[in-house]
C-alpha atoms as a PDB file:
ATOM      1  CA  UNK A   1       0.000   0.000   0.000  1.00  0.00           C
ATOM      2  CA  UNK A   2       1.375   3.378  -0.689  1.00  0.00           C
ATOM      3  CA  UNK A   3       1.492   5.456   1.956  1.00  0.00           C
ATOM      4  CA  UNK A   4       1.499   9.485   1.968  1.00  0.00           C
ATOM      5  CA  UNK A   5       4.356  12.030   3.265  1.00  0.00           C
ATOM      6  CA  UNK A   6       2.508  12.426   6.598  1.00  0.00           C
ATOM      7  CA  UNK A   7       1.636   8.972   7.268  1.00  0.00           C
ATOM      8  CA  UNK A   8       5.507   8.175   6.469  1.00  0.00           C
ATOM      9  CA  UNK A   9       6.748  11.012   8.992  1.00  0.00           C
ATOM     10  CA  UNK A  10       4.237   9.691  11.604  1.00  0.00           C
ATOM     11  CA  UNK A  11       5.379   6.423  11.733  1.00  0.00           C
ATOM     12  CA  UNK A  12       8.861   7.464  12.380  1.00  0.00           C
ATOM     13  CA  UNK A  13       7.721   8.166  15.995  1.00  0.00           C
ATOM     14  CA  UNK A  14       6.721   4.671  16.595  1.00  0.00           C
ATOM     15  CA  UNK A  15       9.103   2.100  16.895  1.00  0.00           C
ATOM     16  CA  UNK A  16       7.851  -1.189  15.313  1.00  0.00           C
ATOM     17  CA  UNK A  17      10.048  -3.414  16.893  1.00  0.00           C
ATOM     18  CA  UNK A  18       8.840  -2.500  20.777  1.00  0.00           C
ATOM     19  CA  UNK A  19       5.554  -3.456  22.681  1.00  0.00           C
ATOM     20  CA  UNK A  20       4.280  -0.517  24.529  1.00  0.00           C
ATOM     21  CA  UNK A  21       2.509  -0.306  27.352  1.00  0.00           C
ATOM     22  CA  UNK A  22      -0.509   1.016  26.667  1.00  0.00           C
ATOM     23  CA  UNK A  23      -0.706   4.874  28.066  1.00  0.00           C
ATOM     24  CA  UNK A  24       2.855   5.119  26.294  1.00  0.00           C
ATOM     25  CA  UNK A  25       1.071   3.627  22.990  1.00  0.00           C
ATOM     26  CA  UNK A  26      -1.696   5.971  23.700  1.00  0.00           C
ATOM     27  CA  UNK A  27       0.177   9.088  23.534  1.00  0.00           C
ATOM     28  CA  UNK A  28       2.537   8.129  20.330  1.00  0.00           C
ATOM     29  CA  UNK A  29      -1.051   7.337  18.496  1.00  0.00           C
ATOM     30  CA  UNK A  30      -2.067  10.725  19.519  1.00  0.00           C
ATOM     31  CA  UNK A  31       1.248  12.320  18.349  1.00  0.00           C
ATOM     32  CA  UNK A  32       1.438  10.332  14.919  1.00  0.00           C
ATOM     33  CA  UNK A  33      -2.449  11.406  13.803  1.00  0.00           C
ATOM     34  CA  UNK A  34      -2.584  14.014  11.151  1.00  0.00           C
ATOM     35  CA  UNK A  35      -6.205  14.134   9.709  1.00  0.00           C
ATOM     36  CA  UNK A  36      -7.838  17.222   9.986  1.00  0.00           C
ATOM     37  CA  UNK A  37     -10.863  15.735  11.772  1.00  0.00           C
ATOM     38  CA  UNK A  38     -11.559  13.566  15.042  1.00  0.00           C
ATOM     39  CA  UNK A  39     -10.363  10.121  14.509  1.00  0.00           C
ATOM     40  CA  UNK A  40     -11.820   7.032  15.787  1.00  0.00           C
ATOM     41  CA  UNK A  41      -8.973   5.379  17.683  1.00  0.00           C
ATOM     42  CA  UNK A  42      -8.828   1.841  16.651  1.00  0.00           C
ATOM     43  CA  UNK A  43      -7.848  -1.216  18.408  1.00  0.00           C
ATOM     44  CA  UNK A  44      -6.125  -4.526  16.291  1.00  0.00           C
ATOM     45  CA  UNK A  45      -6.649  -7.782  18.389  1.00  0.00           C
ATOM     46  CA  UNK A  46      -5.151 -10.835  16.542  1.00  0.00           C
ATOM     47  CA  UNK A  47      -5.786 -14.143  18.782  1.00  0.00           C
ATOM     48  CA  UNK A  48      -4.569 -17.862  18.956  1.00  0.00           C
ATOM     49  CA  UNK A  49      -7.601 -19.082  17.899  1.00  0.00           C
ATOM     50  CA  UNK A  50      -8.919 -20.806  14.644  1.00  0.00           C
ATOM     51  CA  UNK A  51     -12.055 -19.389  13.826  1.00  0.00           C
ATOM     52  CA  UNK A  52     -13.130 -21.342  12.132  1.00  0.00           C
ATOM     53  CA  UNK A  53     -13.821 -24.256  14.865  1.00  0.00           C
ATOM     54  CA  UNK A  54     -17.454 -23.608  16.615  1.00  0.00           C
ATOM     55  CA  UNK A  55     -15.505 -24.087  19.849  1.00  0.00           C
ATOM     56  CA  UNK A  56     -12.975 -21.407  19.182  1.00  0.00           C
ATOM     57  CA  UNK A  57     -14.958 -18.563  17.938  1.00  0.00           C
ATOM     58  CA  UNK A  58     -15.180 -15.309  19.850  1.00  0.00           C
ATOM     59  CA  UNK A  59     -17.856 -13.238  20.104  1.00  0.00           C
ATOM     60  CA  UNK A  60     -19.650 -10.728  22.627  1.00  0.00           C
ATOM     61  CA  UNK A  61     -19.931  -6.919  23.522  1.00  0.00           C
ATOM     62  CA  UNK A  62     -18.870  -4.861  26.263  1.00  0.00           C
ATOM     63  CA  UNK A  63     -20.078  -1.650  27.092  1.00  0.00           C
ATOM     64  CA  UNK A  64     -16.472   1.154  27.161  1.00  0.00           C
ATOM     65  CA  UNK A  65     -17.083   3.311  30.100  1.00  0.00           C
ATOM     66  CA  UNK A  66     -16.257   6.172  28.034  1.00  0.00           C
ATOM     67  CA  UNK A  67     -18.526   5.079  25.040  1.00  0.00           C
ATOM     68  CA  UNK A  68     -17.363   5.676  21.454  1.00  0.00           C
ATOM     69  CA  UNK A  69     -17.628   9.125  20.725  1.00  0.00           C
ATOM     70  CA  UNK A  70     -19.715   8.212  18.175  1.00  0.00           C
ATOM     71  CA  UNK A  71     -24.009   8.621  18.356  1.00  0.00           C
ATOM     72  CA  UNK A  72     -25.187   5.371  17.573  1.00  0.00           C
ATOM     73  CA  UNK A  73     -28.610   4.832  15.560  1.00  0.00           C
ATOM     74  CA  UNK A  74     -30.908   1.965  17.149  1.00  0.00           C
ATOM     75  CA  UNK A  75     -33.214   0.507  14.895  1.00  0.00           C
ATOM     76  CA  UNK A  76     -35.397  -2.142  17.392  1.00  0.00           C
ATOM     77  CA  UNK A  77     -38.152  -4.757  15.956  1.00  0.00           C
ATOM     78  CA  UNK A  78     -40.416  -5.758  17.991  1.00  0.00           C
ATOM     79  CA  UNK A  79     -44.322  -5.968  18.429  1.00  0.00           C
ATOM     80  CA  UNK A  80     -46.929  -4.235  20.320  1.00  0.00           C
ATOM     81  CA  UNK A  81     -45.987  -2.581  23.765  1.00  0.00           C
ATOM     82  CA  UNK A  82     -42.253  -3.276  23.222  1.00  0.00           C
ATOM     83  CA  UNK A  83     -42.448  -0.870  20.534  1.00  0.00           C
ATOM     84  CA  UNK A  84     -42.891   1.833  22.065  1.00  0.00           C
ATOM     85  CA  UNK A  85     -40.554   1.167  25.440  1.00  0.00           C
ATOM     86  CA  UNK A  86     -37.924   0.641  22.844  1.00  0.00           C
ATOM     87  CA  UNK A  87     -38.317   4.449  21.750  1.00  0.00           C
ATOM     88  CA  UNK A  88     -38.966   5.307  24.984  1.00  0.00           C
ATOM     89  CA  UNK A  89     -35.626   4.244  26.027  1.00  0.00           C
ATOM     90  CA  UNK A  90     -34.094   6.597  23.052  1.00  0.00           C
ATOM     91  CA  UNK A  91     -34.301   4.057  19.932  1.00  0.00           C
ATOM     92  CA  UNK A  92     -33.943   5.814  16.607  1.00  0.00           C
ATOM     93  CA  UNK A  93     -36.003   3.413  14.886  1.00  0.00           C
ATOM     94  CA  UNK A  94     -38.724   0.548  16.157  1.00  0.00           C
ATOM     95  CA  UNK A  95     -40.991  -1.488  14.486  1.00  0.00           C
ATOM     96  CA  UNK A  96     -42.321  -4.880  12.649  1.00  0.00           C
ATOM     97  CA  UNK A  97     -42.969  -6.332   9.531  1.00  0.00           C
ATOM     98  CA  UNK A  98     -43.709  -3.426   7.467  1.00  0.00           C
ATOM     99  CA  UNK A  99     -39.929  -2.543   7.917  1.00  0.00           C
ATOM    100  CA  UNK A 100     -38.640  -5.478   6.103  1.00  0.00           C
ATOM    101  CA  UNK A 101     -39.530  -4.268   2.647  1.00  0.00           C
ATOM    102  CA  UNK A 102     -38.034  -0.830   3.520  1.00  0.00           C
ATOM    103  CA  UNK A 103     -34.888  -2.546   3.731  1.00  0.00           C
ATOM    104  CA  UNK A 104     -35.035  -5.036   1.608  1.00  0.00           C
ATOM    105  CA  UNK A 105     -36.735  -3.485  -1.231  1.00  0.00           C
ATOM    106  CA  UNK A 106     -35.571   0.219  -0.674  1.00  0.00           C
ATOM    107  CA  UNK A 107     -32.166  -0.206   0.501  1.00  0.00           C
ATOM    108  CA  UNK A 108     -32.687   1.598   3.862  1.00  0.00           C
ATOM    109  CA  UNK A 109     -29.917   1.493   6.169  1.00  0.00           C
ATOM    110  CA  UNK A 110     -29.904   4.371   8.508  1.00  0.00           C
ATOM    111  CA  UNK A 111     -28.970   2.048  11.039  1.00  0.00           C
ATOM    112  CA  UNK A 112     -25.631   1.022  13.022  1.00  0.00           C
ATOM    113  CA  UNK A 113     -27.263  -1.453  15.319  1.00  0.00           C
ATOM    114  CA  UNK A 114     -30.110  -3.814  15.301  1.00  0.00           C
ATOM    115  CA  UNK A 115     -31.949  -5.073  18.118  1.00  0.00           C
ATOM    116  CA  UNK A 116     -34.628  -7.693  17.865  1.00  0.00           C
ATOM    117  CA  UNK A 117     -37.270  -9.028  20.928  1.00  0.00           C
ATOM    118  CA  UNK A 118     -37.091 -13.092  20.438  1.00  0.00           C
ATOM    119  CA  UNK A 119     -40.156 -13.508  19.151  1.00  0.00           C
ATOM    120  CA  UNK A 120     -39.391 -11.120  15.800  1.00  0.00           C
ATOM    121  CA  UNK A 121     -36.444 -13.413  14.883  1.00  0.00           C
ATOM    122  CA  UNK A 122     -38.401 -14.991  12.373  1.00  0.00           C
ATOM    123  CA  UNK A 123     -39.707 -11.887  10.770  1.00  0.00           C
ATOM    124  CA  UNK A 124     -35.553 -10.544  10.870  1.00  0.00           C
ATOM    125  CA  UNK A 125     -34.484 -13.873   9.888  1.00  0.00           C
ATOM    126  CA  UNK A 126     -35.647 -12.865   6.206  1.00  0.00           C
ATOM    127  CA  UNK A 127     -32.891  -9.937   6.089  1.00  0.00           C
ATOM    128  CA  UNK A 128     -30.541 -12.364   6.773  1.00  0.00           C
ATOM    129  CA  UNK A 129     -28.647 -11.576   3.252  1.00  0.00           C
ATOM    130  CA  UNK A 130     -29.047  -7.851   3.635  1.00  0.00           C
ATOM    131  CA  UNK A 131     -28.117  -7.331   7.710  1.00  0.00           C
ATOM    132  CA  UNK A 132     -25.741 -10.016   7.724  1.00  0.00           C
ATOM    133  CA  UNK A 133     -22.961  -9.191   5.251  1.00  0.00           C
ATOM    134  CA  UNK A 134     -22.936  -5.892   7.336  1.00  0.00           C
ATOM    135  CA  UNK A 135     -22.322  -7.588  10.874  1.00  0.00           C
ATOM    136  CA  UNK A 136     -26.099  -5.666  11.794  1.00  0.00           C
ATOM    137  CA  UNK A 137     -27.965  -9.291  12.474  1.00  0.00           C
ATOM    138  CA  UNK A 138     -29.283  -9.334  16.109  1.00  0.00           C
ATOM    139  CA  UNK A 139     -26.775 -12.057  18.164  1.00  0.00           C
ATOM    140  CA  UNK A 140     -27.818 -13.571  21.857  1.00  0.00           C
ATOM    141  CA  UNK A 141     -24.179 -13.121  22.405  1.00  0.00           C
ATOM    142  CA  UNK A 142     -23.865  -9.579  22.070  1.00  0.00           C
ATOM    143  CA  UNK A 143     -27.423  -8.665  23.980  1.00  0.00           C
ATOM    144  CA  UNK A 144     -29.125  -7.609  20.380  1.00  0.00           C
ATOM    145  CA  UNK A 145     -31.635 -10.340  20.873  1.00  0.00           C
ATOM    146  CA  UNK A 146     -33.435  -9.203  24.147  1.00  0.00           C
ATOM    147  CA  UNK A 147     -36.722  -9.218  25.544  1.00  0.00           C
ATOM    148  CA  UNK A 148     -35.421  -6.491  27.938  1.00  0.00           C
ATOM    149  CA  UNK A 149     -35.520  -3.888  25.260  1.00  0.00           C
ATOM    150  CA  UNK A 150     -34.420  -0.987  27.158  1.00  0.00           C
ATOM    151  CA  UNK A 151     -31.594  -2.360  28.610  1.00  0.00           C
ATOM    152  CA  UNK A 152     -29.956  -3.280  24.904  1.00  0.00           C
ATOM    153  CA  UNK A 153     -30.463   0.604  23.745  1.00  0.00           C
ATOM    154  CA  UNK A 154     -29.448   2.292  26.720  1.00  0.00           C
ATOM    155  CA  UNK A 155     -26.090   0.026  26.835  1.00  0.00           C
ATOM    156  CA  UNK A 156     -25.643   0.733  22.681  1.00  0.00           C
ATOM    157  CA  UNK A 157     -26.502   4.533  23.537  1.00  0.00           C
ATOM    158  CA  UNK A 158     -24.031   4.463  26.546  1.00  0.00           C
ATOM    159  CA  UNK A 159     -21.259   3.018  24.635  1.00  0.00           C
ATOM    160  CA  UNK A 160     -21.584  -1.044  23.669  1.00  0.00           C
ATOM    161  CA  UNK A 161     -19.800  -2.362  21.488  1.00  0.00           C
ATOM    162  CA  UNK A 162     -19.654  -6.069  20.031  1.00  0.00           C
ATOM    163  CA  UNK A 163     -16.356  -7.935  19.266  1.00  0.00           C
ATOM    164  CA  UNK A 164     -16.050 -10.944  16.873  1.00  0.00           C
ATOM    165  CA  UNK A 165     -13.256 -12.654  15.297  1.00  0.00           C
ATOM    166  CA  UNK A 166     -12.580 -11.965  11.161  1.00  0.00           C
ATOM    167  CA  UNK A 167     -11.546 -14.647   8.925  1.00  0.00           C
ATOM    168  CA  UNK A 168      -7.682 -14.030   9.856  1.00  0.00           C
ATOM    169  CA  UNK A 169      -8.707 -14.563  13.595  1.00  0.00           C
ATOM    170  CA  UNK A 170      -8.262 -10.709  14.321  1.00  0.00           C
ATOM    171  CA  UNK A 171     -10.747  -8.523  16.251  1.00  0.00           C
ATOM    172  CA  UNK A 172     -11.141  -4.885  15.363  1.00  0.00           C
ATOM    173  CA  UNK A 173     -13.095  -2.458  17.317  1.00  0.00           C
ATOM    174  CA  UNK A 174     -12.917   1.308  18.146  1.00  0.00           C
ATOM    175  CA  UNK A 175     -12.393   2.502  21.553  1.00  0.00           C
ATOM    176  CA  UNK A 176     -12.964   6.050  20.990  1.00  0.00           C
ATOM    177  CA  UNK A 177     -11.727   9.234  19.532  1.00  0.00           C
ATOM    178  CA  UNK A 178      -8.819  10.824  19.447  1.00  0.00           C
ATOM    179  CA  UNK A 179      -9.860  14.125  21.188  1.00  0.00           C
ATOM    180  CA  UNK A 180     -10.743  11.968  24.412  1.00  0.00           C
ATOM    181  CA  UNK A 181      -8.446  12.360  27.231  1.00  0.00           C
ATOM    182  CA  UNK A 182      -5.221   9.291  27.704  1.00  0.00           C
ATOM    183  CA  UNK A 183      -6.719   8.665  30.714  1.00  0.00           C
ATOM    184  CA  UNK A 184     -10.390   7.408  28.872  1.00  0.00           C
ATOM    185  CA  UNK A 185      -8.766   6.066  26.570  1.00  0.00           C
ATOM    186  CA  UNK A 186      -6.891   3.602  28.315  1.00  0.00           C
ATOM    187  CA  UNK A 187     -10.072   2.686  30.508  1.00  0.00           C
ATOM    188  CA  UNK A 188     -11.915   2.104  27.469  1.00  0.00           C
ATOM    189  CA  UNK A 189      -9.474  -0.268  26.201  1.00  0.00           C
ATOM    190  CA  UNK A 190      -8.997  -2.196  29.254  1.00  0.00           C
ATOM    191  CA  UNK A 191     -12.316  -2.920  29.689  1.00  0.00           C
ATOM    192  CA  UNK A 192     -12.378  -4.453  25.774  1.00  0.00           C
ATOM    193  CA  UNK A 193      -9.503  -6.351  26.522  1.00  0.00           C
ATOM    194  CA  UNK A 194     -10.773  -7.706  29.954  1.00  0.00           C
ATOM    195  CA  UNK A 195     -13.700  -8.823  28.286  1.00  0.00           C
ATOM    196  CA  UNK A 196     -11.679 -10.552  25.345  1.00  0.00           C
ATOM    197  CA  UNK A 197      -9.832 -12.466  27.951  1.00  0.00           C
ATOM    198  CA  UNK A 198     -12.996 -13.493  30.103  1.00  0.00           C
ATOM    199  CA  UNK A 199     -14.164 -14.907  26.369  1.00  0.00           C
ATOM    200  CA  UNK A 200     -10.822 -16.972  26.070  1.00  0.00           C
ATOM    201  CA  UNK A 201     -12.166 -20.283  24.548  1.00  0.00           C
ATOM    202  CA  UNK A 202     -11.173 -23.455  26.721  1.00  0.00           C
ATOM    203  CA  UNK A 203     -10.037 -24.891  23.284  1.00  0.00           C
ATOM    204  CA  UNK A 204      -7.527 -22.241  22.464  1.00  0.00           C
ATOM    205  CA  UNK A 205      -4.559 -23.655  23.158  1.00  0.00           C
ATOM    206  CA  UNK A 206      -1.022 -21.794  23.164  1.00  0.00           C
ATOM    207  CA  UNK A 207      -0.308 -18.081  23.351  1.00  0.00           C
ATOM    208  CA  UNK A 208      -4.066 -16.133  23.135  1.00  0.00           C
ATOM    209  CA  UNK A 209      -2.586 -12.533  22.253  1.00  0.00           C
ATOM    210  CA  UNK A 210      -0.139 -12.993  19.069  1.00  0.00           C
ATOM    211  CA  UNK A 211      -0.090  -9.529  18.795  1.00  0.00           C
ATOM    212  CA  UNK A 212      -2.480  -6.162  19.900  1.00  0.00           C
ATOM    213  CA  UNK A 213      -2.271  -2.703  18.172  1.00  0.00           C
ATOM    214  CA  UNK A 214      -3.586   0.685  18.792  1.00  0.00           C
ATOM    215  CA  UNK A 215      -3.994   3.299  15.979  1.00  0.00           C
ATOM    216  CA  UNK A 216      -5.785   6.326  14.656  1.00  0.00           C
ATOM    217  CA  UNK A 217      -8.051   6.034  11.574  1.00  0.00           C
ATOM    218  CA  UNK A 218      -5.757   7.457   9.038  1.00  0.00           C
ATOM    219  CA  UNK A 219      -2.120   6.729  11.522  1.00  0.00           C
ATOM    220  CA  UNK A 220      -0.196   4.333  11.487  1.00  0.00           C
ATOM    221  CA  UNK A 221      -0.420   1.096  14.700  1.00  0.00           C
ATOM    222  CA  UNK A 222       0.922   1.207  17.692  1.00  0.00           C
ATOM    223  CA  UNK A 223       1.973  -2.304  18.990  1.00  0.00           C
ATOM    224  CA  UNK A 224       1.024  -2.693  22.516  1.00  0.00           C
ATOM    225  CA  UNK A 225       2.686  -5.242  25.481  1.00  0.00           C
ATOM    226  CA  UNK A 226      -0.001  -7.573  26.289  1.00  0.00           C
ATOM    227  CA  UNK A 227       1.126  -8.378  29.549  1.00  0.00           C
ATOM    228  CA  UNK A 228      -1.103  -6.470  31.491  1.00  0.00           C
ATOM    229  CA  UNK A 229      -4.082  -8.126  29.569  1.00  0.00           C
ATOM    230  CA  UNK A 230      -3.326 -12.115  30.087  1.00  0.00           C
END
């Protein structure tokens, strides 16, 4: 990949060949950014797991105490009375059936999370192709399939964020912007990382971090010592 004149003076501040710890890492990602507007700081979690076992995949949410710095759009289905206690509880979006052709036959997608009651499965089921190429299917695992309605969008509003593995076995999540303090920053990604190590599959066997990065949106990674984490 070619990389520009900033990106290539930014990444002289980081030394590739040392593990940081992670208010250290913190500050050189800070130092290296160069984009004009707030970036989302990043973090790179590549794990000793094989994905693509049942018994070794990983994936959950955890609410960052600092949330994301980013507002979140809710879209909810569910019927009757849980309709409106999910926009009662700040949903953007909540509903039925009558959404599904909105989506699937209008392309509408002002959405970043989905939340479904368990009895709507069915009816979400059907956007299967559409929602689940995106990552936006409701998941048990990460809370999105609740009867407790209000619960799921106040956690998304205050900050939730689900973690899963990709086909190289590497999670990536944000943890916040860039104009957020070091200090919530660093809470933020401790709490991701304590969660990724409660969610430590009994069949992963071996060394569970190979390697965790930190990084702006446009800079380049920070490589962080994983120590603290295991």
């Amino acid at each position: 990949m070619k990389r520009g004149k900033k990106y290539k003076e930014a990444a002289k501040l980081i030394d590739r060949t040392v593990q940081y710890e992670v208010e250290e890492a913190i500050s050189l990602v800070k130092k290296a950014a160069t984009a004009k507007f707030d970036e989302t700081v990043e973090a790179h979690i590549r794990l000793g797991v094989d994905g693509r076992h049942a018994d070794q995949q990983i994936r959950g949410a955890v609410v960052l105490p600092n949330g994301t710095g980013k507002k979140v759009r809710v879209l909810v289905f569910a019927k009757g009375d849980k309709v409106d206690e999910a926009l009662a509880a700040g949903a953007d979006y909540a509903g039925g059936e009558e959404l599904i052709p909105k989506i699937q036959n209008d392309g509408w997608l002002e959405f970043d999370v989905v939340v479904a009651t368990p009895d709507m499965m069915g009816v979400v089921g059907r956007l299967g192709r559409v929602l689940g190429p995106k990552g936006l299917m409701p998941n048990p695992k990460a809370g999105t399939v609740t009867m407790d309605v209000t619960k799921a969008v106040n956690d998304i509003k205050a900050g939730k964020i689900e973690y899963r593995l990709d086909k190289a076995n590497i999670v990536h999540v944000p943890v916040g912007k860039l104009s957020f303090t070091e200090q919530q920053l660093a809470e933020n990604i401790d709490a991701l990382m304590s969660a990724i190590t409660k969610a430590k599959p009994s069949a992963a066997k071996g060394q569970y971090y190979r390697s965790v990065s930190i990084s702006s949106t446009m800079g380049p990674g920070v490589k962080l010592n994983t120590a603290r984490f295991i």
